[in-house]
N, C-alpha and C. Protein backbone atom coordinates (compact mmCIF):
# COMPACT_ATOMS: atom_id res chain seq x y z
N UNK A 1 33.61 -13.40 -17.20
CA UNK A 1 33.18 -14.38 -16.24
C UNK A 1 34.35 -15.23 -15.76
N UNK A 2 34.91 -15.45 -16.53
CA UNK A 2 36.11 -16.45 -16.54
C UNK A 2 37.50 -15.40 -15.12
N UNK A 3 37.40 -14.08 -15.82
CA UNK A 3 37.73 -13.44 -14.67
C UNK A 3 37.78 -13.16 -13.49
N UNK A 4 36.14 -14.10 -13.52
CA UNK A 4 35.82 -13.15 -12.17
C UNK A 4 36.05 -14.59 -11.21
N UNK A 5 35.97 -15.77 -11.85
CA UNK A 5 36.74 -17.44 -10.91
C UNK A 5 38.05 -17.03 -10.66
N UNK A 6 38.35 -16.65 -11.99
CA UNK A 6 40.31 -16.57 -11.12
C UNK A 6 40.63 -15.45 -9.88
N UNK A 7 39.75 -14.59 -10.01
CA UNK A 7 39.71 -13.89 -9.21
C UNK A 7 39.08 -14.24 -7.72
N UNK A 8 38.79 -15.26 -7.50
CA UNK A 8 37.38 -16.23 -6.38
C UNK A 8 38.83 -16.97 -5.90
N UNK A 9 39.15 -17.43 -7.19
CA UNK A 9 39.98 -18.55 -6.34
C UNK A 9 41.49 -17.96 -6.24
N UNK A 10 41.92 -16.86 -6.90
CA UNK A 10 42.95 -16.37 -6.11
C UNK A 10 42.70 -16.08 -4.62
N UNK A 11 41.69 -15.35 -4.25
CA UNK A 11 41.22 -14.60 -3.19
C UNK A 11 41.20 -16.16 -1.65
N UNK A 12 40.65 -17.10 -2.87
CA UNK A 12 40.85 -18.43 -1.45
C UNK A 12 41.71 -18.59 -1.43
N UNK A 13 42.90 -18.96 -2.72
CA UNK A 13 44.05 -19.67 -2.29
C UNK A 13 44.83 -18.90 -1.18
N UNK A 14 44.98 -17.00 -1.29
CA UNK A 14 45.51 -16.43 -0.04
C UNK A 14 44.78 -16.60 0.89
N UNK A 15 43.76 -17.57 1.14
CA UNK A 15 43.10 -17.90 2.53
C UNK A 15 43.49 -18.96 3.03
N UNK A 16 44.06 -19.82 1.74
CA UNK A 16 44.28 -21.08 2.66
C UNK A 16 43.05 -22.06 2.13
N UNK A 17 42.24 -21.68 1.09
CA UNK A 17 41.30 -22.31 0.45
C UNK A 17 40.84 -23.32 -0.49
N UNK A 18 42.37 -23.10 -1.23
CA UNK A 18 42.18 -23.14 -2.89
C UNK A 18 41.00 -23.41 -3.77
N UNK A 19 40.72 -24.77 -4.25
CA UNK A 19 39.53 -25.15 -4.75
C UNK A 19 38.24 -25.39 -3.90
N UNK A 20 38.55 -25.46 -2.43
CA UNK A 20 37.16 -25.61 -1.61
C UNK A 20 36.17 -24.61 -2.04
N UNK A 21 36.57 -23.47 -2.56
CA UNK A 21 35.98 -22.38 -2.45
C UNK A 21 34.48 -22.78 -3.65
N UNK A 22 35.11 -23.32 -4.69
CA UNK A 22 33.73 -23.67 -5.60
C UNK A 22 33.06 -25.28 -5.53
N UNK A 23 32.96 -25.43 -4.55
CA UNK A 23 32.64 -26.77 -3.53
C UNK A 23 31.01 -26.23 -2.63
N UNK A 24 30.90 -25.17 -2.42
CA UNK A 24 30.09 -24.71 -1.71
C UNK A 24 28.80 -25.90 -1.04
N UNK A 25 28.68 -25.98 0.58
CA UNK A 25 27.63 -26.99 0.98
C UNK A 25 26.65 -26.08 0.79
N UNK A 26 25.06 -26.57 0.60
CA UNK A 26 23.85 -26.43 0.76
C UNK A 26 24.03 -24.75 1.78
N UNK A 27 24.20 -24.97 3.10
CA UNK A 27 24.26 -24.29 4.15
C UNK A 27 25.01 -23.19 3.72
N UNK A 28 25.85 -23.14 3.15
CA UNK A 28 26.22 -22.07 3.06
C UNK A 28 25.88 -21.12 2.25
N UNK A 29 24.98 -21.89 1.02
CA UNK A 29 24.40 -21.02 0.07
C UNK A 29 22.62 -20.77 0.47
N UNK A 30 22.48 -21.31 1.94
CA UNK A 30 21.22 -20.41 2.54
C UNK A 30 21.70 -19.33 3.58
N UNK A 31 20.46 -18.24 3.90
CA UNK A 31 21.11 -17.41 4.36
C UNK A 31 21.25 -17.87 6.10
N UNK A 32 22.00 -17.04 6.47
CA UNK A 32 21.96 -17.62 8.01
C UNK A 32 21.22 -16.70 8.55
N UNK A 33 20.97 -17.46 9.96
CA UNK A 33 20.06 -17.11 10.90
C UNK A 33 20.56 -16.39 11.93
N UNK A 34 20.13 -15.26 12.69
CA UNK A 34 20.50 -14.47 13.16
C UNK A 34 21.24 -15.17 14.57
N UNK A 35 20.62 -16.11 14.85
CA UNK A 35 20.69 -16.86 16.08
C UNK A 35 22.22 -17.30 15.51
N UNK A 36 22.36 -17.93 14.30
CA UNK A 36 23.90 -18.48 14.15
C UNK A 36 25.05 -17.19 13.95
N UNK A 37 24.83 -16.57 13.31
CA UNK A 37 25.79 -15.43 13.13
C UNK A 37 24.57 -13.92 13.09
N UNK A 38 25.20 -13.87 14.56
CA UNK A 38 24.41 -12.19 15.11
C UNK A 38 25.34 -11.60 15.17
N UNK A 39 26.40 -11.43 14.34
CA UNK A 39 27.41 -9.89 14.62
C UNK A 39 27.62 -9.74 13.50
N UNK A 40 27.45 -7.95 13.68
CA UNK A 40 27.58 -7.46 12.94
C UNK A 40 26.56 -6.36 12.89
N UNK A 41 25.78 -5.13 11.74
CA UNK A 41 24.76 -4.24 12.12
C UNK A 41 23.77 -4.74 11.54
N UNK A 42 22.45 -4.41 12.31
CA UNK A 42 21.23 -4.66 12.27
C UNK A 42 20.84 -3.18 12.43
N UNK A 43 19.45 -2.57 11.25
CA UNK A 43 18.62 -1.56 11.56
C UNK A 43 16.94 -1.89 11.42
N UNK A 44 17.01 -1.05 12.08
CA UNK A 44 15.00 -1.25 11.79
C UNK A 44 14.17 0.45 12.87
N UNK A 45 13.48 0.12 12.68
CA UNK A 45 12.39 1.59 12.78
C UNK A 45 11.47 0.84 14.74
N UNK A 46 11.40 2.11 15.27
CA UNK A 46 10.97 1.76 16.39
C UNK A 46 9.45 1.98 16.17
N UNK A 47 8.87 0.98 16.67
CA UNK A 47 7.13 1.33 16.66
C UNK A 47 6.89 1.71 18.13
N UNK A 48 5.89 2.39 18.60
CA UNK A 48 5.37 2.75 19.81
C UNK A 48 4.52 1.92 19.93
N UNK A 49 4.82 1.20 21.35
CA UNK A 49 3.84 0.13 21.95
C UNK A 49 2.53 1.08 22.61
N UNK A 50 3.40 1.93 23.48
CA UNK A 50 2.70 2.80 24.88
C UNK A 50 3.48 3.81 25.00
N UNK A 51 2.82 5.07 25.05
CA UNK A 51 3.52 5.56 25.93
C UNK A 51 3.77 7.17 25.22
N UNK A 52 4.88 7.90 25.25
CA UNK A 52 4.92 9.06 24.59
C UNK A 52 6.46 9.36 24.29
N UNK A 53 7.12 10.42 23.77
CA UNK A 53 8.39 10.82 23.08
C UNK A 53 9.22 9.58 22.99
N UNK A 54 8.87 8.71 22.27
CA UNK A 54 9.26 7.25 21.76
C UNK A 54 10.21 7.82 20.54
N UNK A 55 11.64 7.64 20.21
CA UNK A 55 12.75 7.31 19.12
C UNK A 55 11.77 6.56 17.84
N UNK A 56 10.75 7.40 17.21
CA UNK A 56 10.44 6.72 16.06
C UNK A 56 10.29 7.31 14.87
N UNK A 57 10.77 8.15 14.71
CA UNK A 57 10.71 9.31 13.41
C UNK A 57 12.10 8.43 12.50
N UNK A 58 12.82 7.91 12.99
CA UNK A 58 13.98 7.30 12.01
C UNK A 58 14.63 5.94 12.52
N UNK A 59 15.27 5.65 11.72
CA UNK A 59 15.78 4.21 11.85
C UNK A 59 16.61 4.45 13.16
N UNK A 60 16.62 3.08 13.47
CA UNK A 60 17.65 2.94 14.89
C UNK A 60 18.72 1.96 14.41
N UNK A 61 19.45 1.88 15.04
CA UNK A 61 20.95 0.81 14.94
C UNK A 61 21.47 0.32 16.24
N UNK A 62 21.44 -1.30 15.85
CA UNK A 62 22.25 -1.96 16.52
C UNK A 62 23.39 -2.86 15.97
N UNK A 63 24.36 -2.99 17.07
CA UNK A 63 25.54 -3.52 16.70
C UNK A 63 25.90 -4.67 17.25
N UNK A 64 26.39 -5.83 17.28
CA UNK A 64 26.59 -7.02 18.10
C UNK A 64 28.23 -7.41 17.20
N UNK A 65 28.78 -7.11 18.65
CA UNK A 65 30.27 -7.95 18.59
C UNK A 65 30.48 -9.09 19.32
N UNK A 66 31.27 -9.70 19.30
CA UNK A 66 31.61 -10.81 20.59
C UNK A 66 31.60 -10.90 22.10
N UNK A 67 32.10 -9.41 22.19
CA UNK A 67 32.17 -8.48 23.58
C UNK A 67 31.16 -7.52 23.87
N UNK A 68 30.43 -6.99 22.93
CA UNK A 68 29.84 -5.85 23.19
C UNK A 68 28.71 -5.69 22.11
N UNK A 69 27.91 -5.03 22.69
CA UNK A 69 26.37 -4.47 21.98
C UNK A 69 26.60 -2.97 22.12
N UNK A 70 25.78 -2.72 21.11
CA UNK A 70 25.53 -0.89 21.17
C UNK A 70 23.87 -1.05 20.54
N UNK A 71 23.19 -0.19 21.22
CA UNK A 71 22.21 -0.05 20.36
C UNK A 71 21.88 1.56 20.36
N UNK A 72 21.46 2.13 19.00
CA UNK A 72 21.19 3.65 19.08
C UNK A 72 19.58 4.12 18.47
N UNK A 73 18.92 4.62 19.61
CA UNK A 73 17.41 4.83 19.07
C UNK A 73 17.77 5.83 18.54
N UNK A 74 17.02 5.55 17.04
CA UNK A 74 16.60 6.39 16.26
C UNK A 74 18.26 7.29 15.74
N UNK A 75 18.84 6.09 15.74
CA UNK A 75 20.27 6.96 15.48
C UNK A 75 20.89 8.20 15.42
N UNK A 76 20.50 8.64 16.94
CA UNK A 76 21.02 9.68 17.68
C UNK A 76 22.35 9.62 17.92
N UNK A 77 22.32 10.50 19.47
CA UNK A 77 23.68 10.41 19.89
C UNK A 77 23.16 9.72 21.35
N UNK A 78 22.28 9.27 21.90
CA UNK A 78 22.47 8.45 22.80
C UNK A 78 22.99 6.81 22.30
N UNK A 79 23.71 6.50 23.21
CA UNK A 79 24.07 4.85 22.93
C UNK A 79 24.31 4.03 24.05
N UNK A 80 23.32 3.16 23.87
CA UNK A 80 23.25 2.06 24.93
C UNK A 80 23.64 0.72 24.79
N UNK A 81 24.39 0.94 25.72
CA UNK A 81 25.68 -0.42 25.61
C UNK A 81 25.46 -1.49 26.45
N UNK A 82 25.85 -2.93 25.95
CA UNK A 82 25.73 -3.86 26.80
C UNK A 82 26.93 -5.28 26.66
N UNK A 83 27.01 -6.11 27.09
CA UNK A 83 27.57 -7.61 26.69
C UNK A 83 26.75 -8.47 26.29
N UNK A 84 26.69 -9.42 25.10
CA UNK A 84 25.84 -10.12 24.21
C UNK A 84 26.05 -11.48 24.97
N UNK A 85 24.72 -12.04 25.11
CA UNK A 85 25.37 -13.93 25.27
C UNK A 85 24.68 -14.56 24.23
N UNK A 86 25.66 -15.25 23.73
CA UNK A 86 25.30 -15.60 22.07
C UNK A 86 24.60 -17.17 22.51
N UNK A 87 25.43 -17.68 23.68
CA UNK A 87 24.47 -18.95 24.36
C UNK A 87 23.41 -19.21 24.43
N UNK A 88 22.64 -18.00 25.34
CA UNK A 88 21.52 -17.74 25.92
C UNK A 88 20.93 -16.98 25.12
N UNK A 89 21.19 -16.78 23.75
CA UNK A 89 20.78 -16.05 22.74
C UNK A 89 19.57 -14.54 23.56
N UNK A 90 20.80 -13.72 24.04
CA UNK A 90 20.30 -12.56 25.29
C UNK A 90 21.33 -11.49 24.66
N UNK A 91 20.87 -10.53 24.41
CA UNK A 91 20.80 -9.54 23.61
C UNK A 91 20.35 -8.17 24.36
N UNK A 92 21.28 -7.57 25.21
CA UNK A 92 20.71 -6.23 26.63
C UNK A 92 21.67 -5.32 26.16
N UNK A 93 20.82 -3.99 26.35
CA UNK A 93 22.02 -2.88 26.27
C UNK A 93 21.24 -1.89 27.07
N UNK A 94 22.02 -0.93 27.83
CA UNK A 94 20.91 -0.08 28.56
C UNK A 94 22.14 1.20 28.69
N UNK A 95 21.21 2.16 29.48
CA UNK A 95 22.09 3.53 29.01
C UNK A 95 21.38 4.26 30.61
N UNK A 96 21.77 4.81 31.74
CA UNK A 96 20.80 5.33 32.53
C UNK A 96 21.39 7.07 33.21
N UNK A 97 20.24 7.40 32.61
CA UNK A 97 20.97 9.10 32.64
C UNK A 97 20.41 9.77 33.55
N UNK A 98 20.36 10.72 33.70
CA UNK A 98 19.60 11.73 35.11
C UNK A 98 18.89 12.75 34.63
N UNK A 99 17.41 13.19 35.58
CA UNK A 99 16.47 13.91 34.27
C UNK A 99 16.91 14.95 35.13
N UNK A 100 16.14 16.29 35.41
CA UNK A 100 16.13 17.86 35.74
C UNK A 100 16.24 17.45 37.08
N UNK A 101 15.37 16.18 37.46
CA UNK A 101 15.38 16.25 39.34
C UNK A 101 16.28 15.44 39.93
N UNK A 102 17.57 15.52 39.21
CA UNK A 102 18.69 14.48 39.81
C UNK A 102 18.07 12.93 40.10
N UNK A 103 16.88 12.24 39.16
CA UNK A 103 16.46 11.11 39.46
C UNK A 103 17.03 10.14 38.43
N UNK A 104 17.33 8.93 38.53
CA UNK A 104 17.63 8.07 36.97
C UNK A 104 16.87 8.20 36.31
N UNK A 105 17.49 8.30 34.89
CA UNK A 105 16.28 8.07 33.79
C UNK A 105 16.72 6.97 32.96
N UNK A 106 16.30 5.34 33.20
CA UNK A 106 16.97 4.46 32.22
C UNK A 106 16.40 4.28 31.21
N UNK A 107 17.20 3.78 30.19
CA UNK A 107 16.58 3.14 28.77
C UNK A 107 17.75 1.78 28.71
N UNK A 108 16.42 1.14 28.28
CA UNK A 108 16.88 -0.25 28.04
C UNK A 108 16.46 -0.85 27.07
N UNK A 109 16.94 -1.44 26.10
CA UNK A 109 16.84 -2.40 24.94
C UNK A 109 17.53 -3.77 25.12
N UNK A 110 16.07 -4.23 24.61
CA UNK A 110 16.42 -5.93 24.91
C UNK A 110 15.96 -6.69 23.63
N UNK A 111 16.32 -7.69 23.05
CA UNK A 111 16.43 -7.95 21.93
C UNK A 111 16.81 -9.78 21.50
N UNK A 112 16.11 -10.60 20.64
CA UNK A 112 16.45 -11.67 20.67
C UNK A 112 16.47 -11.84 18.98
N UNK A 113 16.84 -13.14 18.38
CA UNK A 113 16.77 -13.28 17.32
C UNK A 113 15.87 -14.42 16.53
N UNK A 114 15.44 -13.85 15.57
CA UNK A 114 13.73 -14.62 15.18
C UNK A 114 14.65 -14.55 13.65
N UNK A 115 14.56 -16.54 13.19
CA UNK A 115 14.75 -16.32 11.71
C UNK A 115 15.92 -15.56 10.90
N UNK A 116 16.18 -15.14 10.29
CA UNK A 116 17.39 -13.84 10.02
C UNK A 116 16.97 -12.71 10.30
N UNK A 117 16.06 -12.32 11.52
CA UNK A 117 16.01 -11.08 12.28
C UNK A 117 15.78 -10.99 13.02
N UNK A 118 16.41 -9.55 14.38
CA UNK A 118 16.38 -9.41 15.83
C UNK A 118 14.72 -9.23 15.86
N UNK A 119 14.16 -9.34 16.87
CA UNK A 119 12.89 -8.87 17.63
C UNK A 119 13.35 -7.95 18.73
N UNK A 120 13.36 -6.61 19.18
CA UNK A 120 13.45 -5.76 20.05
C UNK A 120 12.10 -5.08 21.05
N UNK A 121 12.74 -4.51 22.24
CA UNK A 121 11.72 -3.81 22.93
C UNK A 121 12.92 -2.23 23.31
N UNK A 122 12.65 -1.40 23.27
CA UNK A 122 12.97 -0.38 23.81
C UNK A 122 11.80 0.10 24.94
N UNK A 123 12.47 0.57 25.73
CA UNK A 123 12.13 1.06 26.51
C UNK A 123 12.69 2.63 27.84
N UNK A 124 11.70 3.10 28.62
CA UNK A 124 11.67 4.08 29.18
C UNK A 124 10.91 4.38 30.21
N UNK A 125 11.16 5.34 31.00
CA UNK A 125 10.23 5.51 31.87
C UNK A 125 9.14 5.73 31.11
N UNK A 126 9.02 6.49 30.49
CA UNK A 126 7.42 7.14 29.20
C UNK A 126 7.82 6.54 28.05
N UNK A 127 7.70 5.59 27.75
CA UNK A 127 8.22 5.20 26.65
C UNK A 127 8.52 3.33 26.13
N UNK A 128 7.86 2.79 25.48
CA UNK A 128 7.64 1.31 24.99
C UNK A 128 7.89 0.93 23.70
N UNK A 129 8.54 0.74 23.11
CA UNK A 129 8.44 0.51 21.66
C UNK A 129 8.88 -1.22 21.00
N UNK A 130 8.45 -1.37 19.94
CA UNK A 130 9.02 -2.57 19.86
C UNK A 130 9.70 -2.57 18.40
N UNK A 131 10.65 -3.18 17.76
CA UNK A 131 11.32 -2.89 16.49
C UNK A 131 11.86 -4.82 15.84
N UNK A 132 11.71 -4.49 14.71
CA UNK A 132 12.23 -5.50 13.65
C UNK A 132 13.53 -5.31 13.21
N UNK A 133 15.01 -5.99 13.73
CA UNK A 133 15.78 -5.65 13.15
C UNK A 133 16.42 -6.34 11.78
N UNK A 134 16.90 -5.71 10.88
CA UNK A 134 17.60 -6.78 10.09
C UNK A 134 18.72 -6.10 9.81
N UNK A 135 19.42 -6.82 8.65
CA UNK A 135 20.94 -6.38 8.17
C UNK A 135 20.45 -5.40 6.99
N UNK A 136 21.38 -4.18 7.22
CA UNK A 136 21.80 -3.19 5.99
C UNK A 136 21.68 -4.19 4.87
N UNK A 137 21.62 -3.35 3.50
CA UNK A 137 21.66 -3.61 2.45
C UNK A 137 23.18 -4.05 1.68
N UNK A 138 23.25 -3.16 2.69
CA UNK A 138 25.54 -3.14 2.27
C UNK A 138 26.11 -3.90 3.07
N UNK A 139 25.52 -5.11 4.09
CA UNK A 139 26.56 -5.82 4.23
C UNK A 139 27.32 -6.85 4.03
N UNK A 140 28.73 -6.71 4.04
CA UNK A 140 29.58 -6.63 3.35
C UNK A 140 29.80 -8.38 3.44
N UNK A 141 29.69 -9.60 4.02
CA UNK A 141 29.64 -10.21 4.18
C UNK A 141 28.31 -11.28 3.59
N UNK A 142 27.38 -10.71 3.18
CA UNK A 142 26.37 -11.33 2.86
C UNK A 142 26.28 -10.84 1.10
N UNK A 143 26.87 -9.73 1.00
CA UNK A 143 26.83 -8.73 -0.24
C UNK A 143 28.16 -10.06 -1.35
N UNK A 144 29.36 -10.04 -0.62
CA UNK A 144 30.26 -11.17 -1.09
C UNK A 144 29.82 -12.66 -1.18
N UNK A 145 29.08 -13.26 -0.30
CA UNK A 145 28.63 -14.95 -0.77
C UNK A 145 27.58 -14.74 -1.14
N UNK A 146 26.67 -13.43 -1.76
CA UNK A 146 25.44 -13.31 -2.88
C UNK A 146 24.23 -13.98 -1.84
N UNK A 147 24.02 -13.52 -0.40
CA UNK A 147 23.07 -13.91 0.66
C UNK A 147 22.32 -13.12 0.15
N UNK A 148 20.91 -12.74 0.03
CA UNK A 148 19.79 -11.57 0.38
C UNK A 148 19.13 -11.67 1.08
């Protein structure tokens, strides 16, 4: 045990930390809210609102960087990309492809944050779904300050 402090507070002092590190406020030892820190991956399972060949047989993934969103139904190989506004807590990614009759075919995912998890809609021409996102089990950031 004794190991594992020197090891805490080596790890701050190369941060620039030293003893703040076992100081910890209230806030930091709750978990955060998606609304305060949304980057990073979120998965969850698409439910069908309406509609038909809905992405729901497997988990989907989304990603939120500073610059950029990805979201992937049903973690395929389609990926629909967007810009995040962390302001306006607005959360868009869309992807628009062409079916057999040279017509668009868009998909769009839109997405906000509830509590420590996204609320989503996917969508399609044939196709409605709505999804719960949260954080992996492994991440790596919440896994290190002991968040669940």
């Amino acid at each position: 045990m004794k190991d594992r402090y020197l090891r805490l507070w080596t790890f701050c002092s190369l941060l620039g930390m030293g003893w703040a590190c076992f100081a910890p406020t209230p806030a930091a030892l709750a978990a955060t809210s998606a609304a305060n820190d949304p980057y990073g991956d979120w998965t969850g399972t698409l439910v069908t609102d309406k509609g038909r060949d809905c992405p729901t047989e497997g988990p989907s993934f989304m990603q939120i960087e500073p610059d950029k969103i990805i979201f992937v139904p049903e973690t395929g190989n389609l990926i629909l990309r967007g810009v995040p506004n962390k302001e306006r807590q607005h959360y868009h990614a869309q992807l628009v492809l062409q079916d057999a009759r040279k017509q668009p075919l868009p998909m769009v995912f839109e997405a906000h944050p509830v509590e420590d998890t996204f609320e989503g809609v996917y969508g399609t021409p044939t196709c409605r779904a709505h999804i719960t996102l949260h954080r992996p089990e492994t991440h790596p950031i919440d896994n290190f300050l002991a968040r669940h």
